[in-house]
C-alpha atoms as a PDB file:
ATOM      1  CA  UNK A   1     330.341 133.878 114.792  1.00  0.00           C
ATOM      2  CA  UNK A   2     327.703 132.390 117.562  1.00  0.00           C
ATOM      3  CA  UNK A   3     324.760 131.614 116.369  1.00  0.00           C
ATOM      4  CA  UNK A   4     323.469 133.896 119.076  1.00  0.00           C
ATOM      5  CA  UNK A   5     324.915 136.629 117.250  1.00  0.00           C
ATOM      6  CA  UNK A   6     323.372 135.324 113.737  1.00  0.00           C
ATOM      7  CA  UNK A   7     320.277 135.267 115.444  1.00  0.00           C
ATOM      8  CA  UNK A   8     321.061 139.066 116.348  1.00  0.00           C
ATOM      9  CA  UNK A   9     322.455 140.102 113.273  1.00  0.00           C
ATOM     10  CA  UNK A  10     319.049 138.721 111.094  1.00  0.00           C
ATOM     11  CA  UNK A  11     316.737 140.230 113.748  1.00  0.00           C
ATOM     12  CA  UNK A  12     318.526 143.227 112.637  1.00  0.00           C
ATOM     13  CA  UNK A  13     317.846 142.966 109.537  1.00  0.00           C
ATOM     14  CA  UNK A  14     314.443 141.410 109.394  1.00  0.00           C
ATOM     15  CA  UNK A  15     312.853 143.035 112.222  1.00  0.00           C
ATOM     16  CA  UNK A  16     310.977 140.251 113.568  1.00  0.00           C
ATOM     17  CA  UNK A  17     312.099 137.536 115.898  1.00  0.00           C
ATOM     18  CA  UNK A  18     312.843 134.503 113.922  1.00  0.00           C
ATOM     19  CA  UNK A  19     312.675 132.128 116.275  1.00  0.00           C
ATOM     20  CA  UNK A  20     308.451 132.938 116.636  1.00  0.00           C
ATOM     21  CA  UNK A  21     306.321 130.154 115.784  1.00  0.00           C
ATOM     22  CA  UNK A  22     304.640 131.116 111.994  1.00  0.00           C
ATOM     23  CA  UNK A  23     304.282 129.940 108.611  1.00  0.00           C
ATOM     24  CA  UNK A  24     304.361 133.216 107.431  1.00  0.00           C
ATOM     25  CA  UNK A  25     306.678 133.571 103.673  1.00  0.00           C
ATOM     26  CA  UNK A  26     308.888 136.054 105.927  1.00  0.00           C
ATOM     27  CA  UNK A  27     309.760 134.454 109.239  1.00  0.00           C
ATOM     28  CA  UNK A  28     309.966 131.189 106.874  1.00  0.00           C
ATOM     29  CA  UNK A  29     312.803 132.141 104.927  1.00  0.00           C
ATOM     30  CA  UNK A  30     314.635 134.288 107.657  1.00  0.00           C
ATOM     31  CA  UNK A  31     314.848 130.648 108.739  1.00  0.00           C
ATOM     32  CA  UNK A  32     316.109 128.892 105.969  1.00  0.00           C
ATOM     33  CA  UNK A  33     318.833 131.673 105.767  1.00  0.00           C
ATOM     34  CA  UNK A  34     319.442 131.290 109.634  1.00  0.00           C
ATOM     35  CA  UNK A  35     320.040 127.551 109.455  1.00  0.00           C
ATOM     36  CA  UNK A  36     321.735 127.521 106.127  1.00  0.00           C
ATOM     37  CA  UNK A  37     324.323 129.873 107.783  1.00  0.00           C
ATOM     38  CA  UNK A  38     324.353 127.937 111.125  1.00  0.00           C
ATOM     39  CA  UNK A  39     325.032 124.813 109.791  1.00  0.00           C
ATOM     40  CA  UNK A  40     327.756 126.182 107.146  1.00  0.00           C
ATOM     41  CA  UNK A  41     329.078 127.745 110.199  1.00  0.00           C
ATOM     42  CA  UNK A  42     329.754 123.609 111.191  1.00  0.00           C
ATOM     43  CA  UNK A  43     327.209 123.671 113.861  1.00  0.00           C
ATOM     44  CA  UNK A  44     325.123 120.784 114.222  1.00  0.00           C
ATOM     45  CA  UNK A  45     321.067 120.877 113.145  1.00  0.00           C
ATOM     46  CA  UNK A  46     320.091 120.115 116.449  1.00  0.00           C
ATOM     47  CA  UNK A  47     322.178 123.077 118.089  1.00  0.00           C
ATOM     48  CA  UNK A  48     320.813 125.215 115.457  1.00  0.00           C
ATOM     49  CA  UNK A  49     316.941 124.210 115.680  1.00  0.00           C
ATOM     50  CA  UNK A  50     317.861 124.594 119.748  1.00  0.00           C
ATOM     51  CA  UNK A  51     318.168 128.330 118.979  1.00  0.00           C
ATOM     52  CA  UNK A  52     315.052 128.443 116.835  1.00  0.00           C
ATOM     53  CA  UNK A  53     313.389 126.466 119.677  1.00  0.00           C
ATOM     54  CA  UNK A  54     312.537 123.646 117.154  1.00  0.00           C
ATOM     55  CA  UNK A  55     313.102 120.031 116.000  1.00  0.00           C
ATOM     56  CA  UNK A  56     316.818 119.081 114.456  1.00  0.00           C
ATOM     57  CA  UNK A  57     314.570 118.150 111.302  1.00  0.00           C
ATOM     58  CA  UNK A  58     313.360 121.360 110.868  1.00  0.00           C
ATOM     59  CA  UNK A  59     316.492 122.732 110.620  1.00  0.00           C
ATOM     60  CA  UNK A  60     317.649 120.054 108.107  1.00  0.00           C
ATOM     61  CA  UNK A  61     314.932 120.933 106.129  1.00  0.00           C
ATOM     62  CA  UNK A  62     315.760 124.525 106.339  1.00  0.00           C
ATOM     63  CA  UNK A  63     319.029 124.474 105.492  1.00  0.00           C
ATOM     64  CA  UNK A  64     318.093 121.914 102.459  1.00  0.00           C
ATOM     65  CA  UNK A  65     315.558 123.849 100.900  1.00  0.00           C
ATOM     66  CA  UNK A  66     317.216 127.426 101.017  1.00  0.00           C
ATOM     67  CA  UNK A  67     317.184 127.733  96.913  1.00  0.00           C
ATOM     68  CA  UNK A  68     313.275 128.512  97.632  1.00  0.00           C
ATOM     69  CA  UNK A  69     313.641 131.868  99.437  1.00  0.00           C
ATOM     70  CA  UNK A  70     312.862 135.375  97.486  1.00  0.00           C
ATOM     71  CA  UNK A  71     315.756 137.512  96.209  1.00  0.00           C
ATOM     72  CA  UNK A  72     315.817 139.713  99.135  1.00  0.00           C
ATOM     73  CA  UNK A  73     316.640 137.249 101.406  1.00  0.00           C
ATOM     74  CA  UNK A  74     319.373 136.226  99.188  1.00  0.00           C
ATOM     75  CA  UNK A  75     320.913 139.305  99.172  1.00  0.00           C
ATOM     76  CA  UNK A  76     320.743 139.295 103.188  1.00  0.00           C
ATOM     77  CA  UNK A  77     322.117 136.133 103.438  1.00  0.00           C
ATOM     78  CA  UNK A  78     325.036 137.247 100.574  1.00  0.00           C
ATOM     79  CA  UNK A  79     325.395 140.560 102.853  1.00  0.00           C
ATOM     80  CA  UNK A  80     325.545 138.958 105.880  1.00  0.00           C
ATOM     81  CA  UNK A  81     328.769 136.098 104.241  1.00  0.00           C
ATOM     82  CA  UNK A  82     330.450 139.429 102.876  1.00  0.00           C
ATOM     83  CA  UNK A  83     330.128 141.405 106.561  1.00  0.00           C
ATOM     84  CA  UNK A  84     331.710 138.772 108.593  1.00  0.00           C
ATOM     85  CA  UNK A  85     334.154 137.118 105.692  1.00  0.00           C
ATOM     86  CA  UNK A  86     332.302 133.968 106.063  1.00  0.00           C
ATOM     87  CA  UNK A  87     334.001 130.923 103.511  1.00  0.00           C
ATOM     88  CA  UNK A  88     330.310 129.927 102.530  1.00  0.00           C
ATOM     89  CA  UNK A  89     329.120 129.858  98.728  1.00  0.00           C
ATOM     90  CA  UNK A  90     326.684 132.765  98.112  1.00  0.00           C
ATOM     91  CA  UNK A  91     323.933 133.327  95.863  1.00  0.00           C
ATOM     92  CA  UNK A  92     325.271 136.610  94.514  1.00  0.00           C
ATOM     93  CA  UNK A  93     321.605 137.423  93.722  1.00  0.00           C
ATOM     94  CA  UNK A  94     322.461 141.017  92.745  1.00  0.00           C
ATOM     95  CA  UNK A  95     324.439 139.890  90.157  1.00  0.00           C
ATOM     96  CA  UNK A  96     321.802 137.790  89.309  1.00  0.00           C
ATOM     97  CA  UNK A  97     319.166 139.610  88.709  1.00  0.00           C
ATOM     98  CA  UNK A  98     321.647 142.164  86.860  1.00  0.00           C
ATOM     99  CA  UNK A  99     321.884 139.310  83.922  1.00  0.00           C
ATOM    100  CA  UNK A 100     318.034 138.830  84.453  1.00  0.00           C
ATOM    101  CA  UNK A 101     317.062 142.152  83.537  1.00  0.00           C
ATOM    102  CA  UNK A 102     319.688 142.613  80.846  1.00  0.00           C
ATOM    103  CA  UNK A 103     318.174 139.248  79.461  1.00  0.00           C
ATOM    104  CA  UNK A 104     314.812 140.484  79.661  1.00  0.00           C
ATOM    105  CA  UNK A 105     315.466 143.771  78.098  1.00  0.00           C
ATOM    106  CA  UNK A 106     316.800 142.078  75.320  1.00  0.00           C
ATOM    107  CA  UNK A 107     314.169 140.100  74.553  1.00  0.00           C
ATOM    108  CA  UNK A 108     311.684 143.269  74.515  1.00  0.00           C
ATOM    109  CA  UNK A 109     314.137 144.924  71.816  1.00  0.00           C
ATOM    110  CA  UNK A 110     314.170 141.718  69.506  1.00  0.00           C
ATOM    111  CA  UNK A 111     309.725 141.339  70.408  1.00  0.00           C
ATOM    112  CA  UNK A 112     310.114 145.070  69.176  1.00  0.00           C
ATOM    113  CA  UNK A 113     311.926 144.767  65.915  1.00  0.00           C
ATOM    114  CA  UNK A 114     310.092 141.651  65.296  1.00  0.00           C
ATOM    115  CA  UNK A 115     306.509 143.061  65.570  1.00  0.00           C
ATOM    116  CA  UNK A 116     308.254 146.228  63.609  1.00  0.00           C
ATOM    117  CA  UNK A 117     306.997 145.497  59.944  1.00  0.00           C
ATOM    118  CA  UNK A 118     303.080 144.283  61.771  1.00  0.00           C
ATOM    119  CA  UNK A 119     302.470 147.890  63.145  1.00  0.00           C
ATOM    120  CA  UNK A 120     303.669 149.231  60.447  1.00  0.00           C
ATOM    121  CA  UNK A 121     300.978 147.702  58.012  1.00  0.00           C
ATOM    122  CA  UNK A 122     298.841 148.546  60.486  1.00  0.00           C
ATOM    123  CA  UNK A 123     299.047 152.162  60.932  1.00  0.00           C
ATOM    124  CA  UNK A 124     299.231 151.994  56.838  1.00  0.00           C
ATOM    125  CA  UNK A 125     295.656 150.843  57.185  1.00  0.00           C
ATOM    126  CA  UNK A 126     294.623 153.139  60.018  1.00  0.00           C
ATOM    127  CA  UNK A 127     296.220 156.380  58.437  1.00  0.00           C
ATOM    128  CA  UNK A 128     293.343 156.985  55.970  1.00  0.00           C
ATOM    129  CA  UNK A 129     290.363 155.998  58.286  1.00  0.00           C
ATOM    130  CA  UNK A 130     288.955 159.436  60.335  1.00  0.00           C
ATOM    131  CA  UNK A 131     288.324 159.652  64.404  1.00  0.00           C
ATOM    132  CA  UNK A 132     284.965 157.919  64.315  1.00  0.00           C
ATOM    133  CA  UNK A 133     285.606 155.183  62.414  1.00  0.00           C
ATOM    134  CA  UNK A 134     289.241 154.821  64.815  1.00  0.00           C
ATOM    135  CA  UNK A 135     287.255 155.183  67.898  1.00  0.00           C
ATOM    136  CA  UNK A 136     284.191 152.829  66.583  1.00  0.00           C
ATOM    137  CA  UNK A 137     286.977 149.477  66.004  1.00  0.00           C
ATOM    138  CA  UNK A 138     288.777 150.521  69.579  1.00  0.00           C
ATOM    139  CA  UNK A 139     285.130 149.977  70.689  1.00  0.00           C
ATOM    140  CA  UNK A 140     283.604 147.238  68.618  1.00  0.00           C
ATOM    141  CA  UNK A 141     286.598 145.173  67.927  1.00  0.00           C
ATOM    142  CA  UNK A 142     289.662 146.141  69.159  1.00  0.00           C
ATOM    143  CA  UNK A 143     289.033 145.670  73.257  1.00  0.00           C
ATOM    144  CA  UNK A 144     286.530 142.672  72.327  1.00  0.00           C
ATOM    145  CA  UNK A 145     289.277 140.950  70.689  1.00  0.00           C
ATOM    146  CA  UNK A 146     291.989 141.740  73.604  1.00  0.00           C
ATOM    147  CA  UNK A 147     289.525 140.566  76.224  1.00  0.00           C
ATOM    148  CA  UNK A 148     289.011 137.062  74.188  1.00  0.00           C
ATOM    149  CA  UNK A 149     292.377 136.768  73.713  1.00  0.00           C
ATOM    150  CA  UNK A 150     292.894 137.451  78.052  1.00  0.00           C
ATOM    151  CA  UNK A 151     290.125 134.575  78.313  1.00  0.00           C
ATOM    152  CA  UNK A 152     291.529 132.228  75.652  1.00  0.00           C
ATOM    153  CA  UNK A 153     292.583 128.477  77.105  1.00  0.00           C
ATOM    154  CA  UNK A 154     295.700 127.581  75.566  1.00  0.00           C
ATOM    155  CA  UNK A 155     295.677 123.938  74.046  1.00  0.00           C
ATOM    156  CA  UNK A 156     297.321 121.409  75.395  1.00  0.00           C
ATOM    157  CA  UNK A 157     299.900 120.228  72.875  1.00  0.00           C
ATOM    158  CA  UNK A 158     299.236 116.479  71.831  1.00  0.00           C
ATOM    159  CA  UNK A 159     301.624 113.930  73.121  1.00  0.00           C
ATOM    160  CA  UNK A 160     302.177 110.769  70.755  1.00  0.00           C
ATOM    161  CA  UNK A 161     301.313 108.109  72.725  1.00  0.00           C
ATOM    162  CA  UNK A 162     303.439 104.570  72.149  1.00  0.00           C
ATOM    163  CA  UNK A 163     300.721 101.701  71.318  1.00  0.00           C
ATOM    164  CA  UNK A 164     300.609  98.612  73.005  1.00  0.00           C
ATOM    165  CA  UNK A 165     301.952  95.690  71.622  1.00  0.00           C
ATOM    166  CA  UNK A 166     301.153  92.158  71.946  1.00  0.00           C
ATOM    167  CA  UNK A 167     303.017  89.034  72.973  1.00  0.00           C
ATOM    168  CA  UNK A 168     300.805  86.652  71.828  1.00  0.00           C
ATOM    169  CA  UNK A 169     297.785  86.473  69.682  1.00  0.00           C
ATOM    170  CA  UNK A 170     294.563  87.068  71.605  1.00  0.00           C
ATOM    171  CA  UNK A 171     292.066  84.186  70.888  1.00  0.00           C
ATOM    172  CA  UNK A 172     289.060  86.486  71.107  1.00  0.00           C
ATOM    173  CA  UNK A 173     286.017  85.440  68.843  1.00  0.00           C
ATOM    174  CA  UNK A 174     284.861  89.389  68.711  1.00  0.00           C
ATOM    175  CA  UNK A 175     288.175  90.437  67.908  1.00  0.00           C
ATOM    176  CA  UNK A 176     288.595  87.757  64.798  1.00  0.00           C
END
């Protein structure tokens, strides 16, 4: 593969020109993907960065930073490795963000369960009151106490701090 036709094939998929001039998120990463690829590919960062008509350095700092790019541009740069049975290591970000959301929707079950026996008592409480009252703490206390909590700093957890020691004994008449 030319890097001519990687050029082609990610202005295929992108739909922009990736050699244009921005710092837009986009054209960025269709970058880092390009010169990732390129220089896998054993081209050198200056023949690559020729292409994107750019420094050699920009290109090594392309290709060095490509863990930064967005999902979808993993999965281009995975899809374009798998169309032309390139022998570079992928991301496999689809796989990845299968675990992710498996992960994830575990946690919600055990958040679930945990908070279980909490709106339980709740409702217990709640059960005998009538609509007014109900609607009156929704009101009064209920989205007062949501919004505080929304505007609540958290505290910065306290770091033990190592005092200083001393060689020699300081011959300070204050300090005697």
């Amino acid at each position: 593969m030319t890097l001519e036709q990687l050029k082609d094939e990610l202005h295929n998929y992108y739909q922009f020109d990736i050699a244009t001039k921005s710092r837009k998120r986009e054209i960025v990463y269709a970058k880092k993907v390009f010169c990732k690829i390129g220089y896998e590919l054993g081209y050198t960062y200056d023949k690559v960065a020729a292409i994107l008509n750019s420094n050699h350095d920009l290109a090594i700092y392309h290709a060095s930073t490509i863990n930064s790019i967005e999902d979808r541009d993993k999965m281009i740069f995975d899809k374009i490795i798998d169309d032309y049975s390139l022998f570079i290591k992928k991301f496999n970000a689809q796989k990845k963000r299968i675990i992710i959301k498996g992960i994830q929707d575990n946690l919600e079950k055990q958040k679930a369960e945990e908070y279980k026996d909490l709106i339980t008592e709740i409702n217990k409480t709640i059960i005998n009151w009538d609509r007014n009252s109900i609607r009156e703490f929704i009101d009064t206390r209920l989205k007062v106490y949501d919004k505080a909590l929304t505007n609540k700093i958290k505290q910065k957890e306290i770091t033990k701090v190592p005092g200083a020691r001393l060689i020699r004994k300081v011959k300070n008449t204050l300090l005697s």
